[in-house]
C-alpha atoms as a PDB file:
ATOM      1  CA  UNK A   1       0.000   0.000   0.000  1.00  0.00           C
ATOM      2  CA  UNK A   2       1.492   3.289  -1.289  1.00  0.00           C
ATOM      3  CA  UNK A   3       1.879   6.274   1.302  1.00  0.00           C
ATOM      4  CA  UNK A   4      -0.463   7.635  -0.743  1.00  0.00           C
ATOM      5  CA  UNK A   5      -3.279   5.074   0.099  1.00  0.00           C
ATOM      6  CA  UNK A   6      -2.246   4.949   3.600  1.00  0.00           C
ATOM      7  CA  UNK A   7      -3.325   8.406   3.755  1.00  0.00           C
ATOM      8  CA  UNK A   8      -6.576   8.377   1.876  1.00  0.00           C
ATOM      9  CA  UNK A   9      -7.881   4.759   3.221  1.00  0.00           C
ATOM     10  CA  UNK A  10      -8.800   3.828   6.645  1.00  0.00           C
ATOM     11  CA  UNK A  11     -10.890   0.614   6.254  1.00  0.00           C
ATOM     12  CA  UNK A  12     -12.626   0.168   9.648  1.00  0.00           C
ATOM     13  CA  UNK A  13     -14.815  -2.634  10.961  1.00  0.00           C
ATOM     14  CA  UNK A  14     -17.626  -1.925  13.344  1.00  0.00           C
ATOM     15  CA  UNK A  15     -17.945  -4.882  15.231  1.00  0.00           C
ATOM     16  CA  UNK A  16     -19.451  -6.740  18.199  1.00  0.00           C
ATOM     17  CA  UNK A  17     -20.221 -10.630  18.230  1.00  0.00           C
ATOM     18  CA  UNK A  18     -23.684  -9.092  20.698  1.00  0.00           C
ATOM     19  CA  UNK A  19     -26.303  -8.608  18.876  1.00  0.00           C
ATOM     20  CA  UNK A  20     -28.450  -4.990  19.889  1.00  0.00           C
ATOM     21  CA  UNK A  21     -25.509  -3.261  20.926  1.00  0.00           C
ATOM     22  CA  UNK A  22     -25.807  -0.179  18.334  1.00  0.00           C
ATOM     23  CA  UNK A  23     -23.066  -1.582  15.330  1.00  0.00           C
ATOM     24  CA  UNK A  24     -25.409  -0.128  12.783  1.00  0.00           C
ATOM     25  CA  UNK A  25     -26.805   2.686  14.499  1.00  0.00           C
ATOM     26  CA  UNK A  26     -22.802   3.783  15.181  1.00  0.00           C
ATOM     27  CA  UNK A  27     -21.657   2.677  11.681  1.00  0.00           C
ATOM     28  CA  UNK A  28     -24.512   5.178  10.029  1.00  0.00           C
ATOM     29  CA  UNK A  29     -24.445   7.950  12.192  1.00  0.00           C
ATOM     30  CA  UNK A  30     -20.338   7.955  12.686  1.00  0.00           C
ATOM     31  CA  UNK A  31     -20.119   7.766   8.843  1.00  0.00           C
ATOM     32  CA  UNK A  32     -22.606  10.700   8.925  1.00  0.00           C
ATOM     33  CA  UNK A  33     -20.932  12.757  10.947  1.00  0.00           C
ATOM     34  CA  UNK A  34     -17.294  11.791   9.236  1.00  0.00           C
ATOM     35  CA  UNK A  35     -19.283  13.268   5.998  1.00  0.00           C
ATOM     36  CA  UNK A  36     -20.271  16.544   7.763  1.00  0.00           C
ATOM     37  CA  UNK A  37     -16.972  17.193   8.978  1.00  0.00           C
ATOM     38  CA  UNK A  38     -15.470  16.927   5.303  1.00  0.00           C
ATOM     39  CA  UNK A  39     -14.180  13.212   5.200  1.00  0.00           C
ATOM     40  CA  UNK A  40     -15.060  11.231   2.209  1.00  0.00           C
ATOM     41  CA  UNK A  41     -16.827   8.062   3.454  1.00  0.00           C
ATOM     42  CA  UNK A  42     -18.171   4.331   1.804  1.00  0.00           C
ATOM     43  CA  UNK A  43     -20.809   2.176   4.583  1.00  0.00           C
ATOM     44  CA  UNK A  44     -20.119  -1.352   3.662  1.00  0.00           C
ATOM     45  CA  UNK A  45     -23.416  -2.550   4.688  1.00  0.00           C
ATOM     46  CA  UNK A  46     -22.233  -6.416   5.586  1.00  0.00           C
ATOM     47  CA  UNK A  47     -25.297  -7.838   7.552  1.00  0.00           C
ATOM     48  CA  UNK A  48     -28.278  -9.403   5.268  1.00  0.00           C
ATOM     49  CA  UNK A  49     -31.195  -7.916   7.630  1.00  0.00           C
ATOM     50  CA  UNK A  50     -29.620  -4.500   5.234  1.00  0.00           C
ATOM     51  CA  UNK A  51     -30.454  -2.262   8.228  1.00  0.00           C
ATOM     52  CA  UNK A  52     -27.715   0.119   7.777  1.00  0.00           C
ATOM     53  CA  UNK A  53     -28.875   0.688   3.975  1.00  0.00           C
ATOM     54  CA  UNK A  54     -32.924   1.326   5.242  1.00  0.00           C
ATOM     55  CA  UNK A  55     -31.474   3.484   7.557  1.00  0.00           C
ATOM     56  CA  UNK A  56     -29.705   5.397   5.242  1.00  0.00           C
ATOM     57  CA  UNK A  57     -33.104   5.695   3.081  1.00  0.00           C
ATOM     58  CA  UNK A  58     -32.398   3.207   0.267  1.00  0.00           C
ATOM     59  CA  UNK A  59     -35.803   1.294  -0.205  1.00  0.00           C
ATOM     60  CA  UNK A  60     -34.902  -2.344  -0.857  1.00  0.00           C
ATOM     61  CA  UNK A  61     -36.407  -1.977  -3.969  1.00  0.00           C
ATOM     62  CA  UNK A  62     -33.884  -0.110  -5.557  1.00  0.00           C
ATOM     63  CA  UNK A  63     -31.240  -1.927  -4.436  1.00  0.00           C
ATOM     64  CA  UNK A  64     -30.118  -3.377  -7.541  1.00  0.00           C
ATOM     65  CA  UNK A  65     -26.465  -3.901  -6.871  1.00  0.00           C
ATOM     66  CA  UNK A  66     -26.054  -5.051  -3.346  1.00  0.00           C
ATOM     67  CA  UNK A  67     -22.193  -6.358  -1.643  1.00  0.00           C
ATOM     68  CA  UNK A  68     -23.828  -9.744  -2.937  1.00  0.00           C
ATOM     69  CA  UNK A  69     -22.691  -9.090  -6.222  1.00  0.00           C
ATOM     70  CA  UNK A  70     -19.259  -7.826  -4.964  1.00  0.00           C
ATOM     71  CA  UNK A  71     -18.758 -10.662  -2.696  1.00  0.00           C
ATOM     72  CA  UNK A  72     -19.877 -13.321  -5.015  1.00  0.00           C
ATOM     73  CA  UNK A  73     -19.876 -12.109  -8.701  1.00  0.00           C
ATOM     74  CA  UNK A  74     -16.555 -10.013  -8.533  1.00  0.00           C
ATOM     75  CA  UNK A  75     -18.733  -6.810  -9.395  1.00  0.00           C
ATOM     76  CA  UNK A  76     -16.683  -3.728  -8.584  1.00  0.00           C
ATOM     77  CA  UNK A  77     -17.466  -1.503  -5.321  1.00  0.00           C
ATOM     78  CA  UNK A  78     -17.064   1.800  -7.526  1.00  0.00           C
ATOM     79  CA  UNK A  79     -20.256  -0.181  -8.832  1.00  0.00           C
ATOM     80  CA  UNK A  80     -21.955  -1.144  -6.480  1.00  0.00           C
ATOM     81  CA  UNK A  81     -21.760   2.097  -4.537  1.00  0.00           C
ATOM     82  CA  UNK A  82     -24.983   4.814  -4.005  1.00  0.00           C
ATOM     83  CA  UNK A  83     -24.876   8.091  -3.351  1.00  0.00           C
ATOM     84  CA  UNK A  84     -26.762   8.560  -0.230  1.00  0.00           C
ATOM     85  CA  UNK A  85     -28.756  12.076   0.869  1.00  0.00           C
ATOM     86  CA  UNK A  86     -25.735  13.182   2.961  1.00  0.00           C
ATOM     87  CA  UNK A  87     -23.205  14.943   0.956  1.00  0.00           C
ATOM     88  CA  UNK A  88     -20.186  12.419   1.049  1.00  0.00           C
ATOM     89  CA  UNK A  89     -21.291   9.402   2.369  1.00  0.00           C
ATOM     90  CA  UNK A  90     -21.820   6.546  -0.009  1.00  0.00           C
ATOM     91  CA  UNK A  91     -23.055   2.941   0.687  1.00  0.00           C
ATOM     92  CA  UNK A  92     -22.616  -0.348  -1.032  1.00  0.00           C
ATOM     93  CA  UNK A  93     -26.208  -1.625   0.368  1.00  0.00           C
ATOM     94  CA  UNK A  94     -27.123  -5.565   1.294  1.00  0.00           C
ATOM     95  CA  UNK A  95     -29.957  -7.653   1.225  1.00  0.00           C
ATOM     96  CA  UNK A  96     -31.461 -11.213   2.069  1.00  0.00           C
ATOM     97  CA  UNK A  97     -29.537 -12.484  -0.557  1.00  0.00           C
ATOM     98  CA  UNK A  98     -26.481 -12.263   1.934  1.00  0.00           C
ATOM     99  CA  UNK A  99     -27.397 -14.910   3.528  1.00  0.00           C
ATOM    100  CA  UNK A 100     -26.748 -17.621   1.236  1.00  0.00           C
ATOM    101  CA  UNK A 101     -23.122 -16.442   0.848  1.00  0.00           C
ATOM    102  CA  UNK A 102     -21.198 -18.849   3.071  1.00  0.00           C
ATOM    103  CA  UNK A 103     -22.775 -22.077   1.132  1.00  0.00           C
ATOM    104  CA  UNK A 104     -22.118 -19.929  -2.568  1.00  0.00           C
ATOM    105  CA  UNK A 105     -18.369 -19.611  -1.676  1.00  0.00           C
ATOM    106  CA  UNK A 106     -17.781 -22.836   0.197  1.00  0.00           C
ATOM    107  CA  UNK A 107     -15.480 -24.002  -2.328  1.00  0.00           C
ATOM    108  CA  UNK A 108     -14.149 -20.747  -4.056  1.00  0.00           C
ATOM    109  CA  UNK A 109     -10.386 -19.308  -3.964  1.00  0.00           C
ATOM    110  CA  UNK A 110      -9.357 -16.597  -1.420  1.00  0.00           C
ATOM    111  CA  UNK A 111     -13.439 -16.890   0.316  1.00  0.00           C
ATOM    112  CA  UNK A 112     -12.433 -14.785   3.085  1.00  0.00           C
ATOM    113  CA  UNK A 113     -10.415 -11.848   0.949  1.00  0.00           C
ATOM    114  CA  UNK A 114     -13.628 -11.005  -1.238  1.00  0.00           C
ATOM    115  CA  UNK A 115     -14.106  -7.701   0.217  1.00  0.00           C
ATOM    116  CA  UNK A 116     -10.762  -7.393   0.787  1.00  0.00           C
ATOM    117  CA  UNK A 117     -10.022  -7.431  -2.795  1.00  0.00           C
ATOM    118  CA  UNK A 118     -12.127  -5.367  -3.773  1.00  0.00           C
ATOM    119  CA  UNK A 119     -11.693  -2.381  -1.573  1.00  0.00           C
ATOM    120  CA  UNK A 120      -8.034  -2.971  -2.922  1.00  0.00           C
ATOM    121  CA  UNK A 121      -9.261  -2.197  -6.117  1.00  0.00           C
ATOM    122  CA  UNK A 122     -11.714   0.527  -5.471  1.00  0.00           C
ATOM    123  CA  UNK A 123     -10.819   4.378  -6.336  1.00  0.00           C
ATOM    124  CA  UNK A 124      -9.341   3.977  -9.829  1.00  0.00           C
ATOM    125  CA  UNK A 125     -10.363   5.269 -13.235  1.00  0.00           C
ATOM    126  CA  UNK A 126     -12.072   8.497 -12.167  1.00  0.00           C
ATOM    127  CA  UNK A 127     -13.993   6.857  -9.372  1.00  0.00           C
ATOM    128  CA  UNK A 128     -14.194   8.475  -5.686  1.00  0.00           C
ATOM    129  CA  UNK A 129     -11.582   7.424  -3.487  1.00  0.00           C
ATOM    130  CA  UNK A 130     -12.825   7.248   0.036  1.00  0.00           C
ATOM    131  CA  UNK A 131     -11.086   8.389   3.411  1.00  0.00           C
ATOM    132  CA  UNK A 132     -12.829   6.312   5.432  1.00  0.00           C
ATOM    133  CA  UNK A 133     -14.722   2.636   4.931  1.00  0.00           C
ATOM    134  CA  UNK A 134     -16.922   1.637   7.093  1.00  0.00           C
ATOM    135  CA  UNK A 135     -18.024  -2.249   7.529  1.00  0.00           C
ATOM    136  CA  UNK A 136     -21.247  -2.489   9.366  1.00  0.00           C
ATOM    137  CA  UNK A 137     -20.461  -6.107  10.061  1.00  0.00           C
ATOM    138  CA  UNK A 138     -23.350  -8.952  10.869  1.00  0.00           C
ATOM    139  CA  UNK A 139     -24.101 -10.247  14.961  1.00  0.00           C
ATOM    140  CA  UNK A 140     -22.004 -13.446  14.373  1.00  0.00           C
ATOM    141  CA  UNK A 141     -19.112 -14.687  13.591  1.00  0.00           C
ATOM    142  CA  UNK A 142     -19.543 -15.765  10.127  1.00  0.00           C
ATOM    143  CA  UNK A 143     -17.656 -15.694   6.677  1.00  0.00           C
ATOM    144  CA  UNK A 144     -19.382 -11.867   6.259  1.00  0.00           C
ATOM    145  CA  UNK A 145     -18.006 -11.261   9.398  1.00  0.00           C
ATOM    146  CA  UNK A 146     -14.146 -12.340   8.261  1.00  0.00           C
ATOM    147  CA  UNK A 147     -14.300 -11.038   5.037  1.00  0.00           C
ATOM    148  CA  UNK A 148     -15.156  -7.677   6.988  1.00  0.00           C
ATOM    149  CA  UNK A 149     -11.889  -8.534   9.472  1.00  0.00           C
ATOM    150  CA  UNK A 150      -9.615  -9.152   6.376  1.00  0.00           C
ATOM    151  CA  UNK A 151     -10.410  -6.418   5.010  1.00  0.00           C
ATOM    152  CA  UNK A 152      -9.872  -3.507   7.620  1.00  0.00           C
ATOM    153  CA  UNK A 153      -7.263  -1.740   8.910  1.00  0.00           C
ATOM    154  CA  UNK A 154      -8.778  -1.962  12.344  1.00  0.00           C
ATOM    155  CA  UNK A 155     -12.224  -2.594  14.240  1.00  0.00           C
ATOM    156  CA  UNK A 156     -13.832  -0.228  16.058  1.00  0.00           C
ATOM    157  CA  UNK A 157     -16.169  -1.539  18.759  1.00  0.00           C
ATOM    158  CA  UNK A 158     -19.401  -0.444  19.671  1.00  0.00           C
ATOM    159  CA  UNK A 159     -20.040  -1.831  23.691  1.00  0.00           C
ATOM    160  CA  UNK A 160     -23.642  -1.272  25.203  1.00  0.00           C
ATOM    161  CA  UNK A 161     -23.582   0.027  29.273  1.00  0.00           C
ATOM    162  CA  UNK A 162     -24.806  -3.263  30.269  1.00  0.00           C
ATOM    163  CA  UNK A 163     -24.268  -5.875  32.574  1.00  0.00           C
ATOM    164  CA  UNK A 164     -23.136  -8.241  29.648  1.00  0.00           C
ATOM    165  CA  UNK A 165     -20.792  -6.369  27.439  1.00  0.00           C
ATOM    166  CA  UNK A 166     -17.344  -6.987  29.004  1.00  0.00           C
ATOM    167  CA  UNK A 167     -18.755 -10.892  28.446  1.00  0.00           C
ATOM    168  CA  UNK A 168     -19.399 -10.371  24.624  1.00  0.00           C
ATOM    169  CA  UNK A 169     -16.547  -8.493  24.717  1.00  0.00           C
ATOM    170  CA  UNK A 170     -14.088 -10.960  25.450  1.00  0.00           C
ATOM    171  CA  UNK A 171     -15.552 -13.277  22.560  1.00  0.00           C
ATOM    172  CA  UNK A 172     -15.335 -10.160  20.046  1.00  0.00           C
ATOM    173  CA  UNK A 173     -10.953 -10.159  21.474  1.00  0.00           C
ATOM    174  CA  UNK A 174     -10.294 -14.384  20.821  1.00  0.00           C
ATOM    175  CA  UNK A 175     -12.031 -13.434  17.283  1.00  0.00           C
ATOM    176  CA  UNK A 176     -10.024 -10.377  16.485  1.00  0.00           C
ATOM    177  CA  UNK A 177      -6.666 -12.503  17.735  1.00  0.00           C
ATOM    178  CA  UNK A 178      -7.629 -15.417  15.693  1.00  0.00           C
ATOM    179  CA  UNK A 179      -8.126 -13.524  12.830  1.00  0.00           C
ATOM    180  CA  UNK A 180      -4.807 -11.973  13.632  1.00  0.00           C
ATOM    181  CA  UNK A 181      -3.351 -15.212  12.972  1.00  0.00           C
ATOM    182  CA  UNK A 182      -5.089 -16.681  10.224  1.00  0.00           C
ATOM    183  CA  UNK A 183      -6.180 -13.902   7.602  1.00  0.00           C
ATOM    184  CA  UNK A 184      -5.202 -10.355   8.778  1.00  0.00           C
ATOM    185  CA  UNK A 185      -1.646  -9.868  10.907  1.00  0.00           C
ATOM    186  CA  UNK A 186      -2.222  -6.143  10.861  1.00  0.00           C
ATOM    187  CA  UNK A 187      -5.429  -6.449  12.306  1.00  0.00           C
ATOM    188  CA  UNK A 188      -5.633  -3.915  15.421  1.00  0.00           C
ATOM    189  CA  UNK A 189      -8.719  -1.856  17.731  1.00  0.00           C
ATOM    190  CA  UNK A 190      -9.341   1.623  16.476  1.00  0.00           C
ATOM    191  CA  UNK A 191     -11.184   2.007  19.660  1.00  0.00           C
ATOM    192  CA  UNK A 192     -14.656   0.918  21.712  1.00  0.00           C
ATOM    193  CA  UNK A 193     -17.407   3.374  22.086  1.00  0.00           C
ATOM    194  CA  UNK A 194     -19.656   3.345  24.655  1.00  0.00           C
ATOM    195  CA  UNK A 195     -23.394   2.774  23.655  1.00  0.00           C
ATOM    196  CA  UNK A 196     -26.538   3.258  25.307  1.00  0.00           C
ATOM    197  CA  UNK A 197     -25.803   5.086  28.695  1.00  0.00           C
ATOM    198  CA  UNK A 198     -28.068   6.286  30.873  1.00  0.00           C
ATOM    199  CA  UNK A 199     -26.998   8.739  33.092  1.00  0.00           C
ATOM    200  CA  UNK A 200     -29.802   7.487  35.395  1.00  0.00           C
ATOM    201  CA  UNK A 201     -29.065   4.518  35.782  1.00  0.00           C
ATOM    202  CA  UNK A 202     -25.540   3.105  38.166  1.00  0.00           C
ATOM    203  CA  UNK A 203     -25.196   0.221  36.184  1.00  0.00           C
ATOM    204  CA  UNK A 204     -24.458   2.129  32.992  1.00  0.00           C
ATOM    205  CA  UNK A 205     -21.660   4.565  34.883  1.00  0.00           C
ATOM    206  CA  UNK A 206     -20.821   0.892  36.841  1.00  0.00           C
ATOM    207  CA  UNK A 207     -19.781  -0.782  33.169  1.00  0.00           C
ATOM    208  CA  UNK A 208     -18.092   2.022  31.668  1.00  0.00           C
ATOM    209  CA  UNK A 209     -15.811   2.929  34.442  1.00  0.00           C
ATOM    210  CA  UNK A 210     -14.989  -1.418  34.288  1.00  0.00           C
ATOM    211  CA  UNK A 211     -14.545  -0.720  30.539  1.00  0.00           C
ATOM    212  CA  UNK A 212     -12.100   2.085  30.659  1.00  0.00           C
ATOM    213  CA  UNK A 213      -9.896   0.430  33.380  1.00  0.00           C
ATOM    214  CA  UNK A 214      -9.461  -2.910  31.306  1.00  0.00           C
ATOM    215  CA  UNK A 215      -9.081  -0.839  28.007  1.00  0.00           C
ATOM    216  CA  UNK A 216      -7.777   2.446  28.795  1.00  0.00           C
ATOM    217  CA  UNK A 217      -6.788   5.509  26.410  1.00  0.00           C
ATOM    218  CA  UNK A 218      -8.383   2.660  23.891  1.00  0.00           C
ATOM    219  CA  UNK A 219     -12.014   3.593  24.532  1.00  0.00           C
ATOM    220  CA  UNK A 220     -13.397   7.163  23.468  1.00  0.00           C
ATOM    221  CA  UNK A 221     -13.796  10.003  25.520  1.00  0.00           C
ATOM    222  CA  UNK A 222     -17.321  10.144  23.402  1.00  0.00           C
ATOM    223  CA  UNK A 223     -20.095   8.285  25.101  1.00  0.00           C
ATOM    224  CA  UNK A 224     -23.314   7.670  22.911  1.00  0.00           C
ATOM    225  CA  UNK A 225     -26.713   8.097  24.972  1.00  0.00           C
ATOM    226  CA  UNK A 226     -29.882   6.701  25.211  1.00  0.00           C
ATOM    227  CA  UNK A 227     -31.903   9.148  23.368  1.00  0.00           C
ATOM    228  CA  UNK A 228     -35.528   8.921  21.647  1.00  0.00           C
ATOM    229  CA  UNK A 229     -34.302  10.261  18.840  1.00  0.00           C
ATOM    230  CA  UNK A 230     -31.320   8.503  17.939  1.00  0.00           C
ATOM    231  CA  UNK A 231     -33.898   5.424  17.557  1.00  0.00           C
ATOM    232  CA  UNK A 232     -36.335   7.133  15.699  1.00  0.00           C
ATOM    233  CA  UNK A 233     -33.779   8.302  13.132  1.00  0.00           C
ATOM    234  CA  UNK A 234     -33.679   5.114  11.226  1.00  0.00           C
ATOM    235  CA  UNK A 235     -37.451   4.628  10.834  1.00  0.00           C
ATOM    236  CA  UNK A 236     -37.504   7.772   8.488  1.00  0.00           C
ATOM    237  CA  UNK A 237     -34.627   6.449   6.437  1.00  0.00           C
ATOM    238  CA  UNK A 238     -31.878   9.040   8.011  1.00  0.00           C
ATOM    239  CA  UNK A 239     -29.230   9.484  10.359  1.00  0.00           C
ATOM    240  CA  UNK A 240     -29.790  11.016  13.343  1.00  0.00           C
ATOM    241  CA  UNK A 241     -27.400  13.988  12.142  1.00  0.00           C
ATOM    242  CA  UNK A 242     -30.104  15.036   9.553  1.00  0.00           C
ATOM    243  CA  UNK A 243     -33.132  13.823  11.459  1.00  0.00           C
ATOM    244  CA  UNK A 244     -32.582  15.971  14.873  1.00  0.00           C
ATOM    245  CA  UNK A 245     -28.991  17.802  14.377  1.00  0.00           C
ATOM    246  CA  UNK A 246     -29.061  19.262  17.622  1.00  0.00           C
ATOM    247  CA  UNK A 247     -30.241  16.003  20.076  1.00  0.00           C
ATOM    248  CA  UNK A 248     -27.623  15.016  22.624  1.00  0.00           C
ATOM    249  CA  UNK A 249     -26.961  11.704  20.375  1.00  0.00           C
ATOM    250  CA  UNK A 250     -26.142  13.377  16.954  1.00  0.00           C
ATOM    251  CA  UNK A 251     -23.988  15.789  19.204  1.00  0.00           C
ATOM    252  CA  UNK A 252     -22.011  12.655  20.834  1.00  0.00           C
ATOM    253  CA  UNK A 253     -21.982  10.949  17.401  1.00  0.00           C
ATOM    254  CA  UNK A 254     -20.078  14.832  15.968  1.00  0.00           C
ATOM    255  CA  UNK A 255     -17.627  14.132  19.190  1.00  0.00           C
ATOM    256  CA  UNK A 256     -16.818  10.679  18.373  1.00  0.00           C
ATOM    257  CA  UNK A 257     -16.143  11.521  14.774  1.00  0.00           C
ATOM    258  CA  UNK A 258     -13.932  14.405  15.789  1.00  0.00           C
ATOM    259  CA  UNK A 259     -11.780  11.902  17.863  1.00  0.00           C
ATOM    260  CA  UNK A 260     -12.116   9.131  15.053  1.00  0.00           C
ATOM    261  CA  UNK A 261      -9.845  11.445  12.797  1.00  0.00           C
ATOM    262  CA  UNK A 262      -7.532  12.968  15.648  1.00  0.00           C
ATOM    263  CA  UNK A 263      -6.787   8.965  16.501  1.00  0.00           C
ATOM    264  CA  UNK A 264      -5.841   8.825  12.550  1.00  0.00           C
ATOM    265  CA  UNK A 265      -3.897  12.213  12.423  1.00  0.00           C
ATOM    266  CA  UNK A 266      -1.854  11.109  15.313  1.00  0.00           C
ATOM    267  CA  UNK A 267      -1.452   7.273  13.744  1.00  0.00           C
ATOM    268  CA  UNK A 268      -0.152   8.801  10.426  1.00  0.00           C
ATOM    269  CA  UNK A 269       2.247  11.335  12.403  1.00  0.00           C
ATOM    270  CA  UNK A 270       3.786   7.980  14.463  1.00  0.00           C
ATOM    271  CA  UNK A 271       4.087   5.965  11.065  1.00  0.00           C
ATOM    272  CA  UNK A 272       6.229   8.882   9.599  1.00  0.00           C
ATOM    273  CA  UNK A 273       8.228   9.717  12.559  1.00  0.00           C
END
């Protein structure tokens, strides 16, 4: 990967093996605010239920190229890629089809670099070349979910304030390390982001003062609320950003962005030093 790529490029998975945790609701609204604040950004919308593509207001009826046809038929992501409502934010949408894909590719070459491959080749002849990628990766450990792990730089880890997490957490780590070992050596965490606090509530302050002492400087100084309008969002087809700019969650979700890209800036500045 030229310098050049390194510096245009940051392929991230948003992951967690938990299901409900807010991996789409984070991978929409982060990309949203990554758009507002000038970034050039591609959702990789990974998970057959397609929620990150309703939520970004493409009916499933118009999805006519979906990541099915990049994953299976080779189809390029410059492509497969739609222009969403938010200036700069793209997404390569998914549908039920998805779901057949580990039994289609059971027996085909490099099954697991698919995506991989063809981020690699995204960004030539004339097409947009994206700053940031983000994965919206499925609730399971599946081949959607590796293909998502070989192809990113780094995952970045959406962890609800509740009594479970650090459990589902420490199934997300033995994935990310065997991944590590098998398909991705580079493989590292961007970060966790806490999900779903309530300042009301001790258990929520409880798991995310447990959270920063395993994890440290690793998780963000953002914190993501409950808020009614963060869930309501998605049922209009929009990010929370468009649907209620100035709500306490699109106002975290502006934070977290900010620190996404100071995380990167400082990354780059190490890798040249």
């Amino acid at each position: 990967m030229s310098a050049d790529r390194e510096k245009q490029t940051r392929v991230l998975a948003v992951s967690n093996q938990k299901g409900g945790v807010g991996k789409t609701t984070t991978a929409i609204n982060l990309g949203t605010a990554l758009a507002a604040i000038g970034e050039k950004v591609l959702i990789v919308d990974m998970d057959p239920q397609g929620n990150a593509s309703t939520g970004l207001g493409v009916p499933r009826e118009t999805r006519r190229a979906t990541i099915y046809d990049v994953i299976v038929d080779g189809r390029p992501i410059d492509l497969s890629a739609v222009e969403t409502t938010v200036p700069g934010l793209f997404i390569v949408p998914a549908d039920a089809d998805m779901s057949g894909v580990e039994i289609e590719l059971s027996q085909a070459d490099r099954r697991s670099y698919r995506l991989r491959d063809a981020l690699a080749a995204q960004g030539g002849n004339g097409h947009t070349r994206y700053d940031y990628v983000l994965i919206d990766c499925p609730p399971s450990l599946n081949l959607l979910t590796l293909n998502a792990m070989a192809a990113a730089d780094a995952v970045l880890v959406p962890l609800q304030c509740e009594f479970f997490a650090l459990e589902g957490l420490t199934q997300l780590m033995r994935t990310i390390d065997m991944v590590k070992q098998s398909l991705n050596p580079s493989l590292e965490i961007q970060g966790l982001v806490l999900t779903m606090y309530d300042r009301r509530n001790a258990l929520s302050g409880q798991v995310a003062a447990d959270v920063r002492s395993h994890f440290g400087d690793k998780v963000y100084d953002a914190v993501i609320p409950r808020n009614v309008r963060v869930s309501e969002a998605p049922s209009f087809g929009k990010p929370v950003l468009i649907y209620d700019l100035k709500c306490t969650g699109s106002q975290a979700y502006l934070k977290l962005a900010r620190e996404v890209v100071a995380r990167e800036r400082q990354r780059r500045l190490a890798l040249a030093a």
